[in-house]
N, C-alpha and C. Protein backbone atom coordinates (compact mmCIF):
# COMPACT_ATOMS: atom_id res chain seq x y z
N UNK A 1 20.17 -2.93 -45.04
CA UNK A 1 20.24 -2.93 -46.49
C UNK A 1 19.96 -1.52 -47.01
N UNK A 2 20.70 -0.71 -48.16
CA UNK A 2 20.28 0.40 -48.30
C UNK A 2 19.70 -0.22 -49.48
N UNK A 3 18.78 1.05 -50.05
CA UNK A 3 18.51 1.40 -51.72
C UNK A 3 18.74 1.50 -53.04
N UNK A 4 20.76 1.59 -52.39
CA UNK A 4 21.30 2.12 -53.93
C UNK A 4 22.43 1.18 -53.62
N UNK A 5 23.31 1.24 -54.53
CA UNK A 5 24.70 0.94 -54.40
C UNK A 5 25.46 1.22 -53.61
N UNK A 6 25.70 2.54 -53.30
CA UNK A 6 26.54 3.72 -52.45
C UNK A 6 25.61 3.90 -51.24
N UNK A 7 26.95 3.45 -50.25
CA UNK A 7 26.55 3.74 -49.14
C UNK A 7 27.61 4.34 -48.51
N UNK A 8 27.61 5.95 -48.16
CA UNK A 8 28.51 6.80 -47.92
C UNK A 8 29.40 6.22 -46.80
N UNK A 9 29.24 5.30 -45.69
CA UNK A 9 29.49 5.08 -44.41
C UNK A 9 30.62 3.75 -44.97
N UNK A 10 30.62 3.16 -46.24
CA UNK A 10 31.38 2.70 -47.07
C UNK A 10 32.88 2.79 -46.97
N UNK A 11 33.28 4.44 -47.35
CA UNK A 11 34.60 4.95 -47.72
C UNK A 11 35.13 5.06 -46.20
N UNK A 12 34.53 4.62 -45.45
CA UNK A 12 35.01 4.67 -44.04
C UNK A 12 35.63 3.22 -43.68
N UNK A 13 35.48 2.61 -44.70
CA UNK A 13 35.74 0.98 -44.75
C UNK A 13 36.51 0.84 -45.49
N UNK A 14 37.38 1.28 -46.54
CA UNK A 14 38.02 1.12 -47.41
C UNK A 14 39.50 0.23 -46.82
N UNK A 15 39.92 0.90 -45.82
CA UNK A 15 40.70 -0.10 -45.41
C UNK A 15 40.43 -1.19 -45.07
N UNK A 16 39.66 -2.20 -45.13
CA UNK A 16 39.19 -3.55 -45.22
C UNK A 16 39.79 -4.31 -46.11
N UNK A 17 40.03 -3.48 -47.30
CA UNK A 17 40.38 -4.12 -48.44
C UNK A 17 41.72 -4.91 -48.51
N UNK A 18 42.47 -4.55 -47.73
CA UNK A 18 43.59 -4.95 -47.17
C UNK A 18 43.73 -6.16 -46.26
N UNK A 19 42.84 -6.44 -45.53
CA UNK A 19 42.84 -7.47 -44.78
C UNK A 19 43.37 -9.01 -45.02
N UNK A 20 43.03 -9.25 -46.59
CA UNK A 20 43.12 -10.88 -47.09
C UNK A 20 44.22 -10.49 -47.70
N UNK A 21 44.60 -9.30 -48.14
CA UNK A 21 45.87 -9.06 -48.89
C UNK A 21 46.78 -7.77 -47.97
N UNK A 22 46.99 -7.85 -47.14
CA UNK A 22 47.69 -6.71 -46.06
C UNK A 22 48.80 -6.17 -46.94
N UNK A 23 49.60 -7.02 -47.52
CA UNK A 23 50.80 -7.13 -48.26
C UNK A 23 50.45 -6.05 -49.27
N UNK A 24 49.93 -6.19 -50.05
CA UNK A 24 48.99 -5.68 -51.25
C UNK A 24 48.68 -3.90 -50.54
N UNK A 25 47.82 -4.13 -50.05
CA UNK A 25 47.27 -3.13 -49.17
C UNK A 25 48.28 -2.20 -48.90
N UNK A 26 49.56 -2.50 -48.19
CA UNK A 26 50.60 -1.91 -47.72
C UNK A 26 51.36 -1.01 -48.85
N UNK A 27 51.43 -1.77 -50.02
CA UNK A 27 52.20 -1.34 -51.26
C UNK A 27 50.79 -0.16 -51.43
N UNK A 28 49.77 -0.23 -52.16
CA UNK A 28 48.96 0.23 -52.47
C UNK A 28 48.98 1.69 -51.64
N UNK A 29 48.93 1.71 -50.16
CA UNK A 29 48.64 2.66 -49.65
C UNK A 29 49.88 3.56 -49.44
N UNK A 30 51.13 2.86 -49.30
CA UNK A 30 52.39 3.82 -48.95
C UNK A 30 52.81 4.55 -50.60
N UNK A 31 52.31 3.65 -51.93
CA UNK A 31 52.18 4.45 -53.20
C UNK A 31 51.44 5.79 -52.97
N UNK A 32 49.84 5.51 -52.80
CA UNK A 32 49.30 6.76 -52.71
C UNK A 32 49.34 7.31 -51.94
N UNK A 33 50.17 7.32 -50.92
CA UNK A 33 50.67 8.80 -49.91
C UNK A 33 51.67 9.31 -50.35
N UNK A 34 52.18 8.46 -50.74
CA UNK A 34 53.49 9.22 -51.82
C UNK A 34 52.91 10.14 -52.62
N UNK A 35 52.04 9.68 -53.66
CA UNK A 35 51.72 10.32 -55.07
C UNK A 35 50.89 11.66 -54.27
N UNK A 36 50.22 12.07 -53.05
CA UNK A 36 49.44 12.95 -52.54
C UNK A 36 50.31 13.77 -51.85
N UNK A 37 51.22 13.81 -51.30
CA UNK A 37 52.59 14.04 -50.62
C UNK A 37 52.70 15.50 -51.41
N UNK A 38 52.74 16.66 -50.89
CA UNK A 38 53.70 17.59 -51.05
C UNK A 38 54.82 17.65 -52.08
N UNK A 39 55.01 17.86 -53.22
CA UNK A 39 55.69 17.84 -53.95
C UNK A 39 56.54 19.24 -55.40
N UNK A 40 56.19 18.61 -56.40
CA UNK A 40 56.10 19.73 -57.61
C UNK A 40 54.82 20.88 -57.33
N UNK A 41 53.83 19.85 -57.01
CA UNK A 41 52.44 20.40 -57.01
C UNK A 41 52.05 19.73 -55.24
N UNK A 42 51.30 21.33 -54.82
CA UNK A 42 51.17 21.35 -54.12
C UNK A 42 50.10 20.41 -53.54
N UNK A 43 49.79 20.03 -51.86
CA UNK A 43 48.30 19.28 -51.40
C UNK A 43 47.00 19.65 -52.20
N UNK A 44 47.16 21.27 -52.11
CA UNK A 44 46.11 21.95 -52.79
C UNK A 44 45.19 21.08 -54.09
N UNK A 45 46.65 21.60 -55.07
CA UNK A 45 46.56 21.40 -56.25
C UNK A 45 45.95 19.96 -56.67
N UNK A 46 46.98 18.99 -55.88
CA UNK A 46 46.69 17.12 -56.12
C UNK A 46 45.32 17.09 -55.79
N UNK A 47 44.39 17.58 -54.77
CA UNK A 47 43.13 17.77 -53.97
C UNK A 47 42.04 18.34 -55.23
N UNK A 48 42.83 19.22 -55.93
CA UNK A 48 41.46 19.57 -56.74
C UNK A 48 41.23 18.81 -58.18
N UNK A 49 42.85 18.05 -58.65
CA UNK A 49 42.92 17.16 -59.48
C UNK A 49 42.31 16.09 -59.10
N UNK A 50 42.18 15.65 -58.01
CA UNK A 50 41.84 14.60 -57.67
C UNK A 50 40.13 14.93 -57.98
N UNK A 51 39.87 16.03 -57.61
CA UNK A 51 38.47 15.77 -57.66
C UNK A 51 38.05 15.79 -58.73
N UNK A 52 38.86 16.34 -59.73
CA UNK A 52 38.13 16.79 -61.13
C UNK A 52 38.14 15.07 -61.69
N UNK A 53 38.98 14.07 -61.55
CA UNK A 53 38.81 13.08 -61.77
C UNK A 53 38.16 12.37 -61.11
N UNK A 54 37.85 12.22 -59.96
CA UNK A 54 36.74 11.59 -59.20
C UNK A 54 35.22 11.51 -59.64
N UNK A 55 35.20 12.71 -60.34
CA UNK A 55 34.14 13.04 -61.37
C UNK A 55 34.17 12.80 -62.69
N UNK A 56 35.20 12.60 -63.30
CA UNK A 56 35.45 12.46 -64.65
C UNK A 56 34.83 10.90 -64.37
N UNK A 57 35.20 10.09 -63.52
CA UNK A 57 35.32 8.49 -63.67
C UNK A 57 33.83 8.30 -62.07
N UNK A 58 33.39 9.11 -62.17
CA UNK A 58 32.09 8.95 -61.37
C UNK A 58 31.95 8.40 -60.51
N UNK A 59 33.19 8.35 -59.25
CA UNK A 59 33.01 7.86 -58.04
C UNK A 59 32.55 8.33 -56.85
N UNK A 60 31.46 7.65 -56.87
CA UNK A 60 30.78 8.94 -55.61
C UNK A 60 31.96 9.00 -53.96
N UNK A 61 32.15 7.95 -53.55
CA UNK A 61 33.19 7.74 -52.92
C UNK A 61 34.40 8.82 -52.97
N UNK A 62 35.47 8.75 -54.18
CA UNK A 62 36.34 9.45 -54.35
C UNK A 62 35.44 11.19 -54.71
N UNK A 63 34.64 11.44 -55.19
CA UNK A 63 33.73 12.57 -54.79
C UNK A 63 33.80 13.08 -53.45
N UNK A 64 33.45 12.08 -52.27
CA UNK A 64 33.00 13.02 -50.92
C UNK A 64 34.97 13.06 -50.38
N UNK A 65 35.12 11.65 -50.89
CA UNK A 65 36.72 12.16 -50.32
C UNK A 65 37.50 13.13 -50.97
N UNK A 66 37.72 13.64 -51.84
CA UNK A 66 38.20 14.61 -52.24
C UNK A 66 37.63 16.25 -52.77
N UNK A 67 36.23 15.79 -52.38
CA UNK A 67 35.37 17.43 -51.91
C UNK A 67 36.20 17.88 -50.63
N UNK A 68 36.06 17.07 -49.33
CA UNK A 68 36.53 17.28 -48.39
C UNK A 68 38.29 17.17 -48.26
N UNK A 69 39.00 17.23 -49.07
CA UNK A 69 40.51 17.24 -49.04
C UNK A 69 40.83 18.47 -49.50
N UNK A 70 39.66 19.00 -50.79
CA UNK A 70 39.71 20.14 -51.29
C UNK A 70 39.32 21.37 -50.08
N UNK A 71 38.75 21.32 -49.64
CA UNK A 71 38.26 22.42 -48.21
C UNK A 71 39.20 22.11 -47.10
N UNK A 72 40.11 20.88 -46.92
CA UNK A 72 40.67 20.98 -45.89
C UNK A 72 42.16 21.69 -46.29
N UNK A 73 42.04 21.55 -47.85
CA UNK A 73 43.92 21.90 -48.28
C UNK A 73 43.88 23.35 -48.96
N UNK A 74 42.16 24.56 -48.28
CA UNK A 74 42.24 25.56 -48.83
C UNK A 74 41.67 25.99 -49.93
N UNK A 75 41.34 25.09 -50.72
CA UNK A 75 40.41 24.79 -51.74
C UNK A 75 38.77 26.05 -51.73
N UNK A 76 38.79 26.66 -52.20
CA UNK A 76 37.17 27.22 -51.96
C UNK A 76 36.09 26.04 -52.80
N UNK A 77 34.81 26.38 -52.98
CA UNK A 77 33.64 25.70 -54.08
C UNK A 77 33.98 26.41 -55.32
N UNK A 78 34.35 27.76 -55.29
CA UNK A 78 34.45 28.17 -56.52
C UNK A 78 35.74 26.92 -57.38
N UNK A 79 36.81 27.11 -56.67
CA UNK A 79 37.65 26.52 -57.53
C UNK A 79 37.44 25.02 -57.41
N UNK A 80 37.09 24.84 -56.81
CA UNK A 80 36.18 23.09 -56.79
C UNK A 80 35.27 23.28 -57.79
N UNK A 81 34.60 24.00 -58.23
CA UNK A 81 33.34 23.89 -59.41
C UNK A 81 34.09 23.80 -60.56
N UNK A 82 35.18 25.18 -60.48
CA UNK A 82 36.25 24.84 -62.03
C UNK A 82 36.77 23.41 -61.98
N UNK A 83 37.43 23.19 -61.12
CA UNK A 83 37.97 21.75 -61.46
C UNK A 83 36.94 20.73 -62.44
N UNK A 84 35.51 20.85 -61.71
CA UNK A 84 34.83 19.33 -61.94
C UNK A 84 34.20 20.20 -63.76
N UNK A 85 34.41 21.49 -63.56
CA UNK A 85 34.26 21.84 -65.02
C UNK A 85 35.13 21.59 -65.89
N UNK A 86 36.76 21.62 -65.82
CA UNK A 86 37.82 21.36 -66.54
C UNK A 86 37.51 19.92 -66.84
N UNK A 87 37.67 18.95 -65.65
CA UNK A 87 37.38 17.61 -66.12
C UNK A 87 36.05 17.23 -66.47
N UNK A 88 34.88 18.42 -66.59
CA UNK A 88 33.85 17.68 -67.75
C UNK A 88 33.94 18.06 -69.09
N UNK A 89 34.64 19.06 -69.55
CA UNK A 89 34.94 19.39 -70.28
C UNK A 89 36.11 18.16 -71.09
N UNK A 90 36.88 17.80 -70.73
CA UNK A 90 38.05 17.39 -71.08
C UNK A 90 37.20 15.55 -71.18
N UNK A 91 36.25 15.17 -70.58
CA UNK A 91 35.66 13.72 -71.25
C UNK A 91 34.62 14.19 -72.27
N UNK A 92 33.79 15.74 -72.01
CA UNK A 92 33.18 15.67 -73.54
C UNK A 92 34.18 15.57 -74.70
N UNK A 93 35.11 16.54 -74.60
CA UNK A 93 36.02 16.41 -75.73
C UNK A 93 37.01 14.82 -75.91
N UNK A 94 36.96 14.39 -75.11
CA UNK A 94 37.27 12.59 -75.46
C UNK A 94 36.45 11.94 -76.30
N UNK A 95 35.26 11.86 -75.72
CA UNK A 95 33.88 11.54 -76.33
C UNK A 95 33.68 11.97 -77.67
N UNK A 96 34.23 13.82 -78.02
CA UNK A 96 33.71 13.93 -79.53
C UNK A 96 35.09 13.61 -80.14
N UNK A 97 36.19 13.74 -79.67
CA UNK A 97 37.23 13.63 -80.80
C UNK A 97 37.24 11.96 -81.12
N UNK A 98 36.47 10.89 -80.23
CA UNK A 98 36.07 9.75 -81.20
C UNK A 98 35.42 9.56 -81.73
N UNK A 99 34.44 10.46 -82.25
CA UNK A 99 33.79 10.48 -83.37
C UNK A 99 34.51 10.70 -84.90
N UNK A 100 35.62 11.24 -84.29
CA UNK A 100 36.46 10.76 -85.88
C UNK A 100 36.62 9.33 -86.30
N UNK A 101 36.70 8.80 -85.39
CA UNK A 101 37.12 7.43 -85.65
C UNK A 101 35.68 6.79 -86.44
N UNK A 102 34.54 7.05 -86.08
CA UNK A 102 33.37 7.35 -86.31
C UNK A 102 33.26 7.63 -87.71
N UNK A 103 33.66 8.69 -87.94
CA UNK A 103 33.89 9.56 -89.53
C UNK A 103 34.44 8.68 -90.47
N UNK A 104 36.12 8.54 -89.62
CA UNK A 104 36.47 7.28 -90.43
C UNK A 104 36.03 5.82 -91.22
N UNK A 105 35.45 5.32 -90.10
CA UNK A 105 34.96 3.90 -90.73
C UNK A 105 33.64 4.68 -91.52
N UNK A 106 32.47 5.81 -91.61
CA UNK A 106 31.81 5.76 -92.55
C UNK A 106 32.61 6.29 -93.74
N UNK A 107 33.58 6.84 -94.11
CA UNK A 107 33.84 7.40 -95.03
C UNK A 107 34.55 6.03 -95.74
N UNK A 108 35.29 5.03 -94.78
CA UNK A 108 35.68 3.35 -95.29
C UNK A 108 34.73 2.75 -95.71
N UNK A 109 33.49 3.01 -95.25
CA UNK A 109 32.90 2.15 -96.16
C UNK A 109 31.56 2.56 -96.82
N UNK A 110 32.16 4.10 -97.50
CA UNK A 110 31.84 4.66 -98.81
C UNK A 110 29.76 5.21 -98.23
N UNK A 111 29.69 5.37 -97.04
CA UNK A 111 28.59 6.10 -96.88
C UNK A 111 28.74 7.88 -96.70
């Protein structure tokens, strides 16, 4: 039993998920080798997007896997630090531009 939720030895299991649904699984996984695949944008590039969202949406999981995709596809820490800075940047500014909406309903109802 661990302590927390996350148990790193976890993402080593992910293919499990597939088992009761193989079918499922199959679609799922030949999509995202596609979408990671060499393309417009390079391994590199998908590797450091990936991480900046792995962080945006706080998966520790998608964190260690795509720290390590980022160093294997060339990636330094420096440009791994920008990434997870671009995408914290880009949910604070989610976060404040709904505060208009915010603005809105007080100014609707005359406070």
């Amino acid at each position: 039993m661990t302590d927390h939720y996350y148990n790193a030895a976890d993402l080593g299991r992910f293919s499990e998920m597939g088992e009761e649904a193989g079918h499922l699984w199959e679609k799922f996984n030949g999509w995202y080798t596609a979408v990671f695949a060499e393309g417009a944008l390079t391994e590199r590039e998908k590797a450091l997007i990936a991480l900046g969202v792995a962080h945006a949406v706080q998966c520790p999981y998608c964190i260690d896997a795509y720290s390590e995709a980022c160093l294997e596809n060339g990636a330094d820490p420096e440009q791994m630090t920008e990434a997870v800075h671009v995408a914290a940047a880009i949910r604070g500014g989610a976060s404040l531009v709904h505060g208009i909406q915010m603005r809105n309903k007080t100014r609707q109802l005359g406070m």
